[in-house]
Structures are given as C-alpha cells and as structure tokens.
C-alpha atoms as a PDB file:
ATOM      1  CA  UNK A   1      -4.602  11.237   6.647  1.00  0.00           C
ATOM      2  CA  UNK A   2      -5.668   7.975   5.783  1.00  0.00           C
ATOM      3  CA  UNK A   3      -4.669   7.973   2.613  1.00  0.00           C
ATOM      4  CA  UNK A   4      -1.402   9.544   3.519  1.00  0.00           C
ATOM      5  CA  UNK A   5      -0.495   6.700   5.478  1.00  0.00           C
ATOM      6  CA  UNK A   6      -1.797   3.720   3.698  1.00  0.00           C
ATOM      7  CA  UNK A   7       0.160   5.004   0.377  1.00  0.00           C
ATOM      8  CA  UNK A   8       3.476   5.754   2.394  1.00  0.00           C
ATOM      9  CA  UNK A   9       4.455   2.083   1.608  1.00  0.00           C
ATOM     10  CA  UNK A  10       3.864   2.997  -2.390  1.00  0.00           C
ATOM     11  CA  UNK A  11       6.501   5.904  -1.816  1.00  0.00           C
ATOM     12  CA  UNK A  12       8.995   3.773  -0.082  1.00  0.00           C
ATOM     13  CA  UNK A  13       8.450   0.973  -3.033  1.00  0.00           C
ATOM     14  CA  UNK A  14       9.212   3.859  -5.722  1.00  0.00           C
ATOM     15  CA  UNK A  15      12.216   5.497  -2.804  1.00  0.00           C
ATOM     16  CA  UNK A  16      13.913   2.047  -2.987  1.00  0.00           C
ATOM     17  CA  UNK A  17      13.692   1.798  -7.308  1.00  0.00           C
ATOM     18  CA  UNK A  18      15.117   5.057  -7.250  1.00  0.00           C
ATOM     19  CA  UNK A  19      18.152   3.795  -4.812  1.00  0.00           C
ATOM     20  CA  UNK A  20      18.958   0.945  -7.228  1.00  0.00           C
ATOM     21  CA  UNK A  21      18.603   3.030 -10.246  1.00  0.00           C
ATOM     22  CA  UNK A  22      15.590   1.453 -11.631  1.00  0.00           C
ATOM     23  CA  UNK A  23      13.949   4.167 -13.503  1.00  0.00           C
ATOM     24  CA  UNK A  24       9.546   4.105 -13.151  1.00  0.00           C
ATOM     25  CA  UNK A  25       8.618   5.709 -16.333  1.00  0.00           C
ATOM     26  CA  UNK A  26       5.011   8.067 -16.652  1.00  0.00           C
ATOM     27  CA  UNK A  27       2.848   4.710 -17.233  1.00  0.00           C
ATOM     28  CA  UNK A  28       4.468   2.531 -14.772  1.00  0.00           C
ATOM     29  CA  UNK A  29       3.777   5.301 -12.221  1.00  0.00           C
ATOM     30  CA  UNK A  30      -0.245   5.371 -13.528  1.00  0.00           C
ATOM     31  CA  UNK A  31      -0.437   1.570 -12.980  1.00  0.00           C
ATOM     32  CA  UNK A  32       0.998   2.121  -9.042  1.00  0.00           C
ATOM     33  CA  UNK A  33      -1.275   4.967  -8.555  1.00  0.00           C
ATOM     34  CA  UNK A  34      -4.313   3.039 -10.234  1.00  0.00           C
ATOM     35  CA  UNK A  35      -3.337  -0.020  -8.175  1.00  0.00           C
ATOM     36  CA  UNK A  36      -3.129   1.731  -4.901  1.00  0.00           C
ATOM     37  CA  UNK A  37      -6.005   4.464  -5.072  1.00  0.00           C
ATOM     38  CA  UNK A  38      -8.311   1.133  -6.436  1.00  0.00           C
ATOM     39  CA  UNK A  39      -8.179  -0.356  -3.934  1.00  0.00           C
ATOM     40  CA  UNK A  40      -8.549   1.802  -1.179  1.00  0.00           C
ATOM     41  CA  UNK A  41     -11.674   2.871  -3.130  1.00  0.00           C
ATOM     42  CA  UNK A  42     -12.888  -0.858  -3.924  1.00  0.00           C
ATOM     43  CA  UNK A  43     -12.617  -0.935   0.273  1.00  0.00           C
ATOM     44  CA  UNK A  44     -14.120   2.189   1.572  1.00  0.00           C
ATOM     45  CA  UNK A  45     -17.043   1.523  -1.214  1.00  0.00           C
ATOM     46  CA  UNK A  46     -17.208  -2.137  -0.105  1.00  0.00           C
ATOM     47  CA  UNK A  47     -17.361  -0.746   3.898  1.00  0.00           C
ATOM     48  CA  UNK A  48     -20.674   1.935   2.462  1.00  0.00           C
ATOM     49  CA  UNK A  49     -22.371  -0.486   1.051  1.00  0.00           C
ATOM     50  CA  UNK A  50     -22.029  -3.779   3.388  1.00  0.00           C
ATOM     51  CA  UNK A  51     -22.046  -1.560   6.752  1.00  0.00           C
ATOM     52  CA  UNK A  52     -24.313   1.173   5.383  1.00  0.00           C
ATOM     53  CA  UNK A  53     -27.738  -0.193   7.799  1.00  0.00           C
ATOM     54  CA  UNK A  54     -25.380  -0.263  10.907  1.00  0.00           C
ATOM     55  CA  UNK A  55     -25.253   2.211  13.553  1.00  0.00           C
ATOM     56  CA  UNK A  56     -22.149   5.041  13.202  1.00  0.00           C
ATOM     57  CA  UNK A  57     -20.405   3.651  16.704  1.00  0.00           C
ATOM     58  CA  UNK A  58     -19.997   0.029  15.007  1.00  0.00           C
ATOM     59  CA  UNK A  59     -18.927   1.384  11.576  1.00  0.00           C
ATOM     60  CA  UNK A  60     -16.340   3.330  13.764  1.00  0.00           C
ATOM     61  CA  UNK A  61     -15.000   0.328  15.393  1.00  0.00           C
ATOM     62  CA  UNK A  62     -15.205  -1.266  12.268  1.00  0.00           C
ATOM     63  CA  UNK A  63     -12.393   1.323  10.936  1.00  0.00           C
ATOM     64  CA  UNK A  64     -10.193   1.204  14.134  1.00  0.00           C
ATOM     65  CA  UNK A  65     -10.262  -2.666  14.077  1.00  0.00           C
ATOM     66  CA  UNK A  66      -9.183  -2.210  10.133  1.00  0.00           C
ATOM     67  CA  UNK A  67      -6.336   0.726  10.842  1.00  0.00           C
ATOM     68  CA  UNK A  68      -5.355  -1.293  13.747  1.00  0.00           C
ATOM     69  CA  UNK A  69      -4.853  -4.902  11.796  1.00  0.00           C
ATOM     70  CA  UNK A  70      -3.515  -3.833   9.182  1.00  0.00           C
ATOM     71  CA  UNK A  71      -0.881  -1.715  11.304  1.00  0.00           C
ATOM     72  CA  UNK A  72       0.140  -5.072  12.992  1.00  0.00           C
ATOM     73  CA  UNK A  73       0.628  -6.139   9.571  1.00  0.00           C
ATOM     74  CA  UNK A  74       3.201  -3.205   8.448  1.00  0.00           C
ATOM     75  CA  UNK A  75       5.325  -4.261  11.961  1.00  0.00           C
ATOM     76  CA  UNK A  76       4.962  -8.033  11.694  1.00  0.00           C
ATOM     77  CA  UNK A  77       4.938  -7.674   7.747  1.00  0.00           C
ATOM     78  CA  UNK A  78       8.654  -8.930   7.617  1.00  0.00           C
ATOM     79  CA  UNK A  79       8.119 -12.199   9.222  1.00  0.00           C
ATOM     80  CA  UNK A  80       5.290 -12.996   7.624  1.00  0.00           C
ATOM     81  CA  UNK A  81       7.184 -12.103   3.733  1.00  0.00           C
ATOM     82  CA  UNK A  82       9.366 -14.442   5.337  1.00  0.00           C
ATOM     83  CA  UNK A  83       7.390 -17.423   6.311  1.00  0.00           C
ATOM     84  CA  UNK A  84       5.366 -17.237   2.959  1.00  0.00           C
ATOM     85  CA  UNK A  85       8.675 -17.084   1.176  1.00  0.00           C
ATOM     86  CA  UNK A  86       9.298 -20.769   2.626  1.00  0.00           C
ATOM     87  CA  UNK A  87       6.299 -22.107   1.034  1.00  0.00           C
ATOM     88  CA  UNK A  88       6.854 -24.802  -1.749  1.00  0.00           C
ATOM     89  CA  UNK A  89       3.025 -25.419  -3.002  1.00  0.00           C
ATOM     90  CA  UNK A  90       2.520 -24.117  -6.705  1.00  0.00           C
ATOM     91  CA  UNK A  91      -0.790 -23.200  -5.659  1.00  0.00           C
ATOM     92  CA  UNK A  92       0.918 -20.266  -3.515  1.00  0.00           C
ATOM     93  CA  UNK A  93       3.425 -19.153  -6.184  1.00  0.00           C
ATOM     94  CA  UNK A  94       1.681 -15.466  -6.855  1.00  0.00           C
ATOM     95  CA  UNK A  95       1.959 -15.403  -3.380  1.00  0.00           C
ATOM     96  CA  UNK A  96       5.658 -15.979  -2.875  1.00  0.00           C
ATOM     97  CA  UNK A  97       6.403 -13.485  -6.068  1.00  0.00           C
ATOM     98  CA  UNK A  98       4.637 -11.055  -3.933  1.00  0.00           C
ATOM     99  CA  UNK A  99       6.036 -11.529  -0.653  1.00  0.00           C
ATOM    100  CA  UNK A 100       9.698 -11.521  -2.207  1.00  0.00           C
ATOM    101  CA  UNK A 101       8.977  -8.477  -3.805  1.00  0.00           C
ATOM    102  CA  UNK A 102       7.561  -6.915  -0.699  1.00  0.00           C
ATOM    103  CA  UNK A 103      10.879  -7.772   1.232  1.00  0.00           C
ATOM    104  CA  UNK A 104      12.947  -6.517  -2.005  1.00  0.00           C
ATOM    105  CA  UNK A 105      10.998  -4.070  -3.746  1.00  0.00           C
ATOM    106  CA  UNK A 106      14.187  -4.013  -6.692  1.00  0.00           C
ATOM    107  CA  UNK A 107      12.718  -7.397  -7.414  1.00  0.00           C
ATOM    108  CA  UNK A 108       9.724  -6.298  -9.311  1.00  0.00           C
ATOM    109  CA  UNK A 109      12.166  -5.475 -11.896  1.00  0.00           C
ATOM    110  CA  UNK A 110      12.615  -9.211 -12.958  1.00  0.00           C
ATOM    111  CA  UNK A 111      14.083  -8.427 -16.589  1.00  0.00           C
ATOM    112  CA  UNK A 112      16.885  -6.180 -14.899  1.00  0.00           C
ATOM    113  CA  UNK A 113      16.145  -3.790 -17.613  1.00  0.00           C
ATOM    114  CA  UNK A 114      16.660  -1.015 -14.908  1.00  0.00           C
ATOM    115  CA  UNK A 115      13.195   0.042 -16.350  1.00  0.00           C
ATOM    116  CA  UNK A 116      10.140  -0.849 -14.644  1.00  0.00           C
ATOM    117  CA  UNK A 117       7.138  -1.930 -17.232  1.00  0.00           C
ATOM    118  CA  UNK A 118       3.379  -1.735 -16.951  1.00  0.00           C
ATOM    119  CA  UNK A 119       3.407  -5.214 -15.573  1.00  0.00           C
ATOM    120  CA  UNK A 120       6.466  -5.201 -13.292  1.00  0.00           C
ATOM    121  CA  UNK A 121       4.854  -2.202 -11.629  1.00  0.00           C
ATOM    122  CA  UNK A 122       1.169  -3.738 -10.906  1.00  0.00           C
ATOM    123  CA  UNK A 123       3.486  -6.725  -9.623  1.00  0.00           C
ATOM    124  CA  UNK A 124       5.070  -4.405  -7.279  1.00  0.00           C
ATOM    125  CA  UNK A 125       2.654  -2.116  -6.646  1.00  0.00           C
ATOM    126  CA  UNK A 126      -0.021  -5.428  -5.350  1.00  0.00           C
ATOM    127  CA  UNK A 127       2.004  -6.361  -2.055  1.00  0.00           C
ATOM    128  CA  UNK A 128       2.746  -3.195  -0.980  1.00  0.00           C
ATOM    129  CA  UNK A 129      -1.194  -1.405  -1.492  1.00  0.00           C
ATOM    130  CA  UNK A 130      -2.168  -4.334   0.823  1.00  0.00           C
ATOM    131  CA  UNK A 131      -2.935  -2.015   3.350  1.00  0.00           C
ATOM    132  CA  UNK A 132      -4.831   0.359   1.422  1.00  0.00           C
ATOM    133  CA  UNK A 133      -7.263  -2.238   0.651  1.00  0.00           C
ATOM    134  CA  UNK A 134      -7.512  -3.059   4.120  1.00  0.00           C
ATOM    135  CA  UNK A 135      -6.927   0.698   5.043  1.00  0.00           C
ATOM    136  CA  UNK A 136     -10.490   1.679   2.947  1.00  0.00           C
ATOM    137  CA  UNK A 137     -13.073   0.506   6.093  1.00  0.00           C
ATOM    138  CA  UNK A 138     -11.208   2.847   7.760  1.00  0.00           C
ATOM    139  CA  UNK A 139     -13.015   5.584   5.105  1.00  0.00           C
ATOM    140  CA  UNK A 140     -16.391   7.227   6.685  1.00  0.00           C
ATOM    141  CA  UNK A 141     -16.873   8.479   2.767  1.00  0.00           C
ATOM    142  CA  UNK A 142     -19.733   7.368   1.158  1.00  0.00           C
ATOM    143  CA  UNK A 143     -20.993   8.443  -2.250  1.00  0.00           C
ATOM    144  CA  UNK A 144     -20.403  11.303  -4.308  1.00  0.00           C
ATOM    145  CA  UNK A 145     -17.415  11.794  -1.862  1.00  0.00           C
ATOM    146  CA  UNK A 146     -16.125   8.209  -2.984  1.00  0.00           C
ATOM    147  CA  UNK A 147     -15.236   9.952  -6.376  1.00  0.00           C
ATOM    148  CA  UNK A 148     -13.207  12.969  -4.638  1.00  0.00           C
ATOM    149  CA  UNK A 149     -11.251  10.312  -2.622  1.00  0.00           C
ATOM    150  CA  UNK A 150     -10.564   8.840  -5.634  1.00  0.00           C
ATOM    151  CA  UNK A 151      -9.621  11.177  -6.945  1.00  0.00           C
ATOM    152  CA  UNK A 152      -7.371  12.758  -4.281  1.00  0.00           C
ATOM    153  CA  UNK A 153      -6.040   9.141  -3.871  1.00  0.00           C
ATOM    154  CA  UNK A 154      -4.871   8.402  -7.543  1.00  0.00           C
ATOM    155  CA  UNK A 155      -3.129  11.526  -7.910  1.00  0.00           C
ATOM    156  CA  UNK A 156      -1.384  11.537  -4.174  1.00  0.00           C
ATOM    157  CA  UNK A 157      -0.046   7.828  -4.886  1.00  0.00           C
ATOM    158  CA  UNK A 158       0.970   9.053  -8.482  1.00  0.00           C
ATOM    159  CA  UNK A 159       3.043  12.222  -7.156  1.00  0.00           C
ATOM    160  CA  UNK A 160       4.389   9.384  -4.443  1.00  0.00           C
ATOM    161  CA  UNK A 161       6.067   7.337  -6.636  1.00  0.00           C
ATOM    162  CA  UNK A 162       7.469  10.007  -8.943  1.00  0.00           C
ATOM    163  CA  UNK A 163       9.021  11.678  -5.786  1.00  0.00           C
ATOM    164  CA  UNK A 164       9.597   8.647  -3.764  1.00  0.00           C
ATOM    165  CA  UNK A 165      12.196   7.117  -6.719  1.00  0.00           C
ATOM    166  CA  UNK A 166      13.497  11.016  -6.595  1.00  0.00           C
ATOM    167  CA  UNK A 167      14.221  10.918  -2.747  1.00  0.00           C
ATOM    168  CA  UNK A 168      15.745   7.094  -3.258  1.00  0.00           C
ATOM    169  CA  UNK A 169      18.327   8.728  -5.939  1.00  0.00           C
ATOM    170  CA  UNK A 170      19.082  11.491  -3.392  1.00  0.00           C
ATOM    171  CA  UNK A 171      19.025   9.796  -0.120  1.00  0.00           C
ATOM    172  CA  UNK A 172      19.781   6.501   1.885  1.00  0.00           C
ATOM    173  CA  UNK A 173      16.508   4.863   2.402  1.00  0.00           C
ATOM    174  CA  UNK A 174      15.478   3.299   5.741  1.00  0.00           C
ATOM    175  CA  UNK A 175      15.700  -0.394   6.377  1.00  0.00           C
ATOM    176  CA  UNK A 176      12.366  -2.115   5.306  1.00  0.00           C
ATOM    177  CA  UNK A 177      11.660  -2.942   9.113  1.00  0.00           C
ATOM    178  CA  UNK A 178      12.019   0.786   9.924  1.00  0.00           C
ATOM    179  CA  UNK A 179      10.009   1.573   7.283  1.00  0.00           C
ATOM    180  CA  UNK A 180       7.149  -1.413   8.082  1.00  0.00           C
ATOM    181  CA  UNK A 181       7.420  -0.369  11.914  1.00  0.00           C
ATOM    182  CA  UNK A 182       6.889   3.733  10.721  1.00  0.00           C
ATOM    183  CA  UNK A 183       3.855   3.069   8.926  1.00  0.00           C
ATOM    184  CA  UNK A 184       2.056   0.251  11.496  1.00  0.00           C
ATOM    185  CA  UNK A 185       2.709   2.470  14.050  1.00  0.00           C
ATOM    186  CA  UNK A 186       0.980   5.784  12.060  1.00  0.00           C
ATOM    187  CA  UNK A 187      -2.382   2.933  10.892  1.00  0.00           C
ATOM    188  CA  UNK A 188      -2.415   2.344  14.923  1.00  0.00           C
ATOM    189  CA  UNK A 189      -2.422   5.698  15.901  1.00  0.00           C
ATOM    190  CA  UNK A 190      -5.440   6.516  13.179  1.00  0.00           C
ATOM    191  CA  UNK A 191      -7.247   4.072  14.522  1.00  0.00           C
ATOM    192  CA  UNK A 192      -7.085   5.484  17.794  1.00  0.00           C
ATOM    193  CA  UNK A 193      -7.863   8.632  16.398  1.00  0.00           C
ATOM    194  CA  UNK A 194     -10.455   7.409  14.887  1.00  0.00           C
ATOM    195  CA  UNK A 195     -11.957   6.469  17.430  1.00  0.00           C
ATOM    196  CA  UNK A 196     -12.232   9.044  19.542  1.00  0.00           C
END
C-alpha cells in the first residue's frame, strides 16, 4: 500500500504528459520507474540498517512520523513549489527547476519536442518521487525482502507512467492541489495504520 501511494504522484506526473500530448517513450518510462522505486529502496534500506538495533515500537513511530510528514508535504506541497519558485540564489537553481516542474509537470519537457528524453524524465521524475524517498522508513522490509520490494516497486511505477499518460489522453486530470491533497491525505492515513 505503501508503495501504491507514494508512486500515485509518478502516475499523475505521466496523467498530466499524456493531457498535453507529450508522448513518454519505453526508456523515459524506465528512468521514472528507476527514479521512483530507487529511492524508496535507498530509504527503506537506509531505515534497516540505521534503525535495525532499535526496539519494533520506535521503528514503528519512526514510519508513522515519515508517512505522516511527508503527507503534510503532498497538501502543503503547492505553497512550498511556490515559495522556492521565488528564490533568486544560483546556489538554489536545481531547486527552482524542480519545484516549477512539480507545479507544471509539462515543464519537464523543456525542448517542447512533445517527446520526453532520458534526461527530461529523471528531471521530472526527482520532485515528484520526493515522497517515496521519504515514504521508504515507512517500509518494515529488511533484507532479502528489500529485493522483492524492489522489485514490485520498479515495475508498479513503470506500469504507472505508461497508464497514467494513457488516462491523461482519455480523461481531464484533477487540479494539482486535488491531486497533492488525495495523496497527503492517503500517506496520513498509512501512518495511522501503521501504527496501530
């Protein structure tokens, strides 16, 4: 469920290329999918290996605090794209690429090729797998099961993007705050779930 919810943003990216008719071709969809399921993994490995010593009701708070941030995130996401869009230091240019492609996913495409390439599709597919990365502590897996949820990760987020730019040439897509305030409010809820 996790991953479910930490990769809906990934669909929505791809929902909203497929709305302006920017077409994600078979290696642009890898790099999403590598992007996203990495770092989910590089978190929930991260969480096994720091948190491994401490007892299973603090690693479980650990993973509600996560689901629960980075929830607040997804509904406050907007504002904060915003107010790191205002920034003039050069030192925090990556960072306003990112959160102007986060508010407007179509601007990942910066060629206006209507094709998105290898590197237009890591640039897109960074802002909006935030939350996977933060997403991972809320993992319990630990080992061999790492390489299953890797596995199950990389090809979820791949089959998201080919059938989120589907649904965005076949349907209206939701506003991004709908979309930020869908998601936060599914992390929240799996944190409260996981919790109890």
């Amino acid at each position: 469920m996790i991953v479910v919810a930490v990769t809906a943003d990934v669909m929505f990216a791809a929902m909203a290329c497929g709305t302006a008719g920017i077409w994600i071709p078979w290696y642009s969809r890898l790099c999403m999918a590598a992007v996203s399921s990495g770092f989910l993994i590089v978190s929930a490995a991260g969480k096994s290996v720091l948190f491994q010593d401490l007892p299973q009701d603090t690693i479980r708070w650990i993973g509600f605090t996560a689901l629960v941030c980075i929830g607040l995130m997804q509904i406050f996401g907007e504002r904060i794209s915003r107010q790191l869009g205002k920034t003039t230091s050069q030192i925090l240019a990556p960072v306003r690429v990112g959160a102007a492609v986060f508010l407007d996913h179509t601007r990942a495409d910066s060629d206006h090729s209507n094709v998105l390439s290898i590197p237009e599709s890591i640039v897109l597919a960074i802002p909006v797998s935030i939350d996977s990365l933060i997403g991972g502590l809320g993992v319990s897996a630990c080992g061999s099961a790492l390489i299953s949820l890797l596995g199950i990760a990389f090809v979820w987020n791949f089959f998201a993007v080919w059938y989120g730019r589907w649904f965005g040439t076949k349907i209206p897509i939701p506003s991004e705050h709908a979309r930020s305030i869908f998601c936060g409010a599914v992390l929240i809820a799996l944190g409260f779930w996981k919790l109890v």
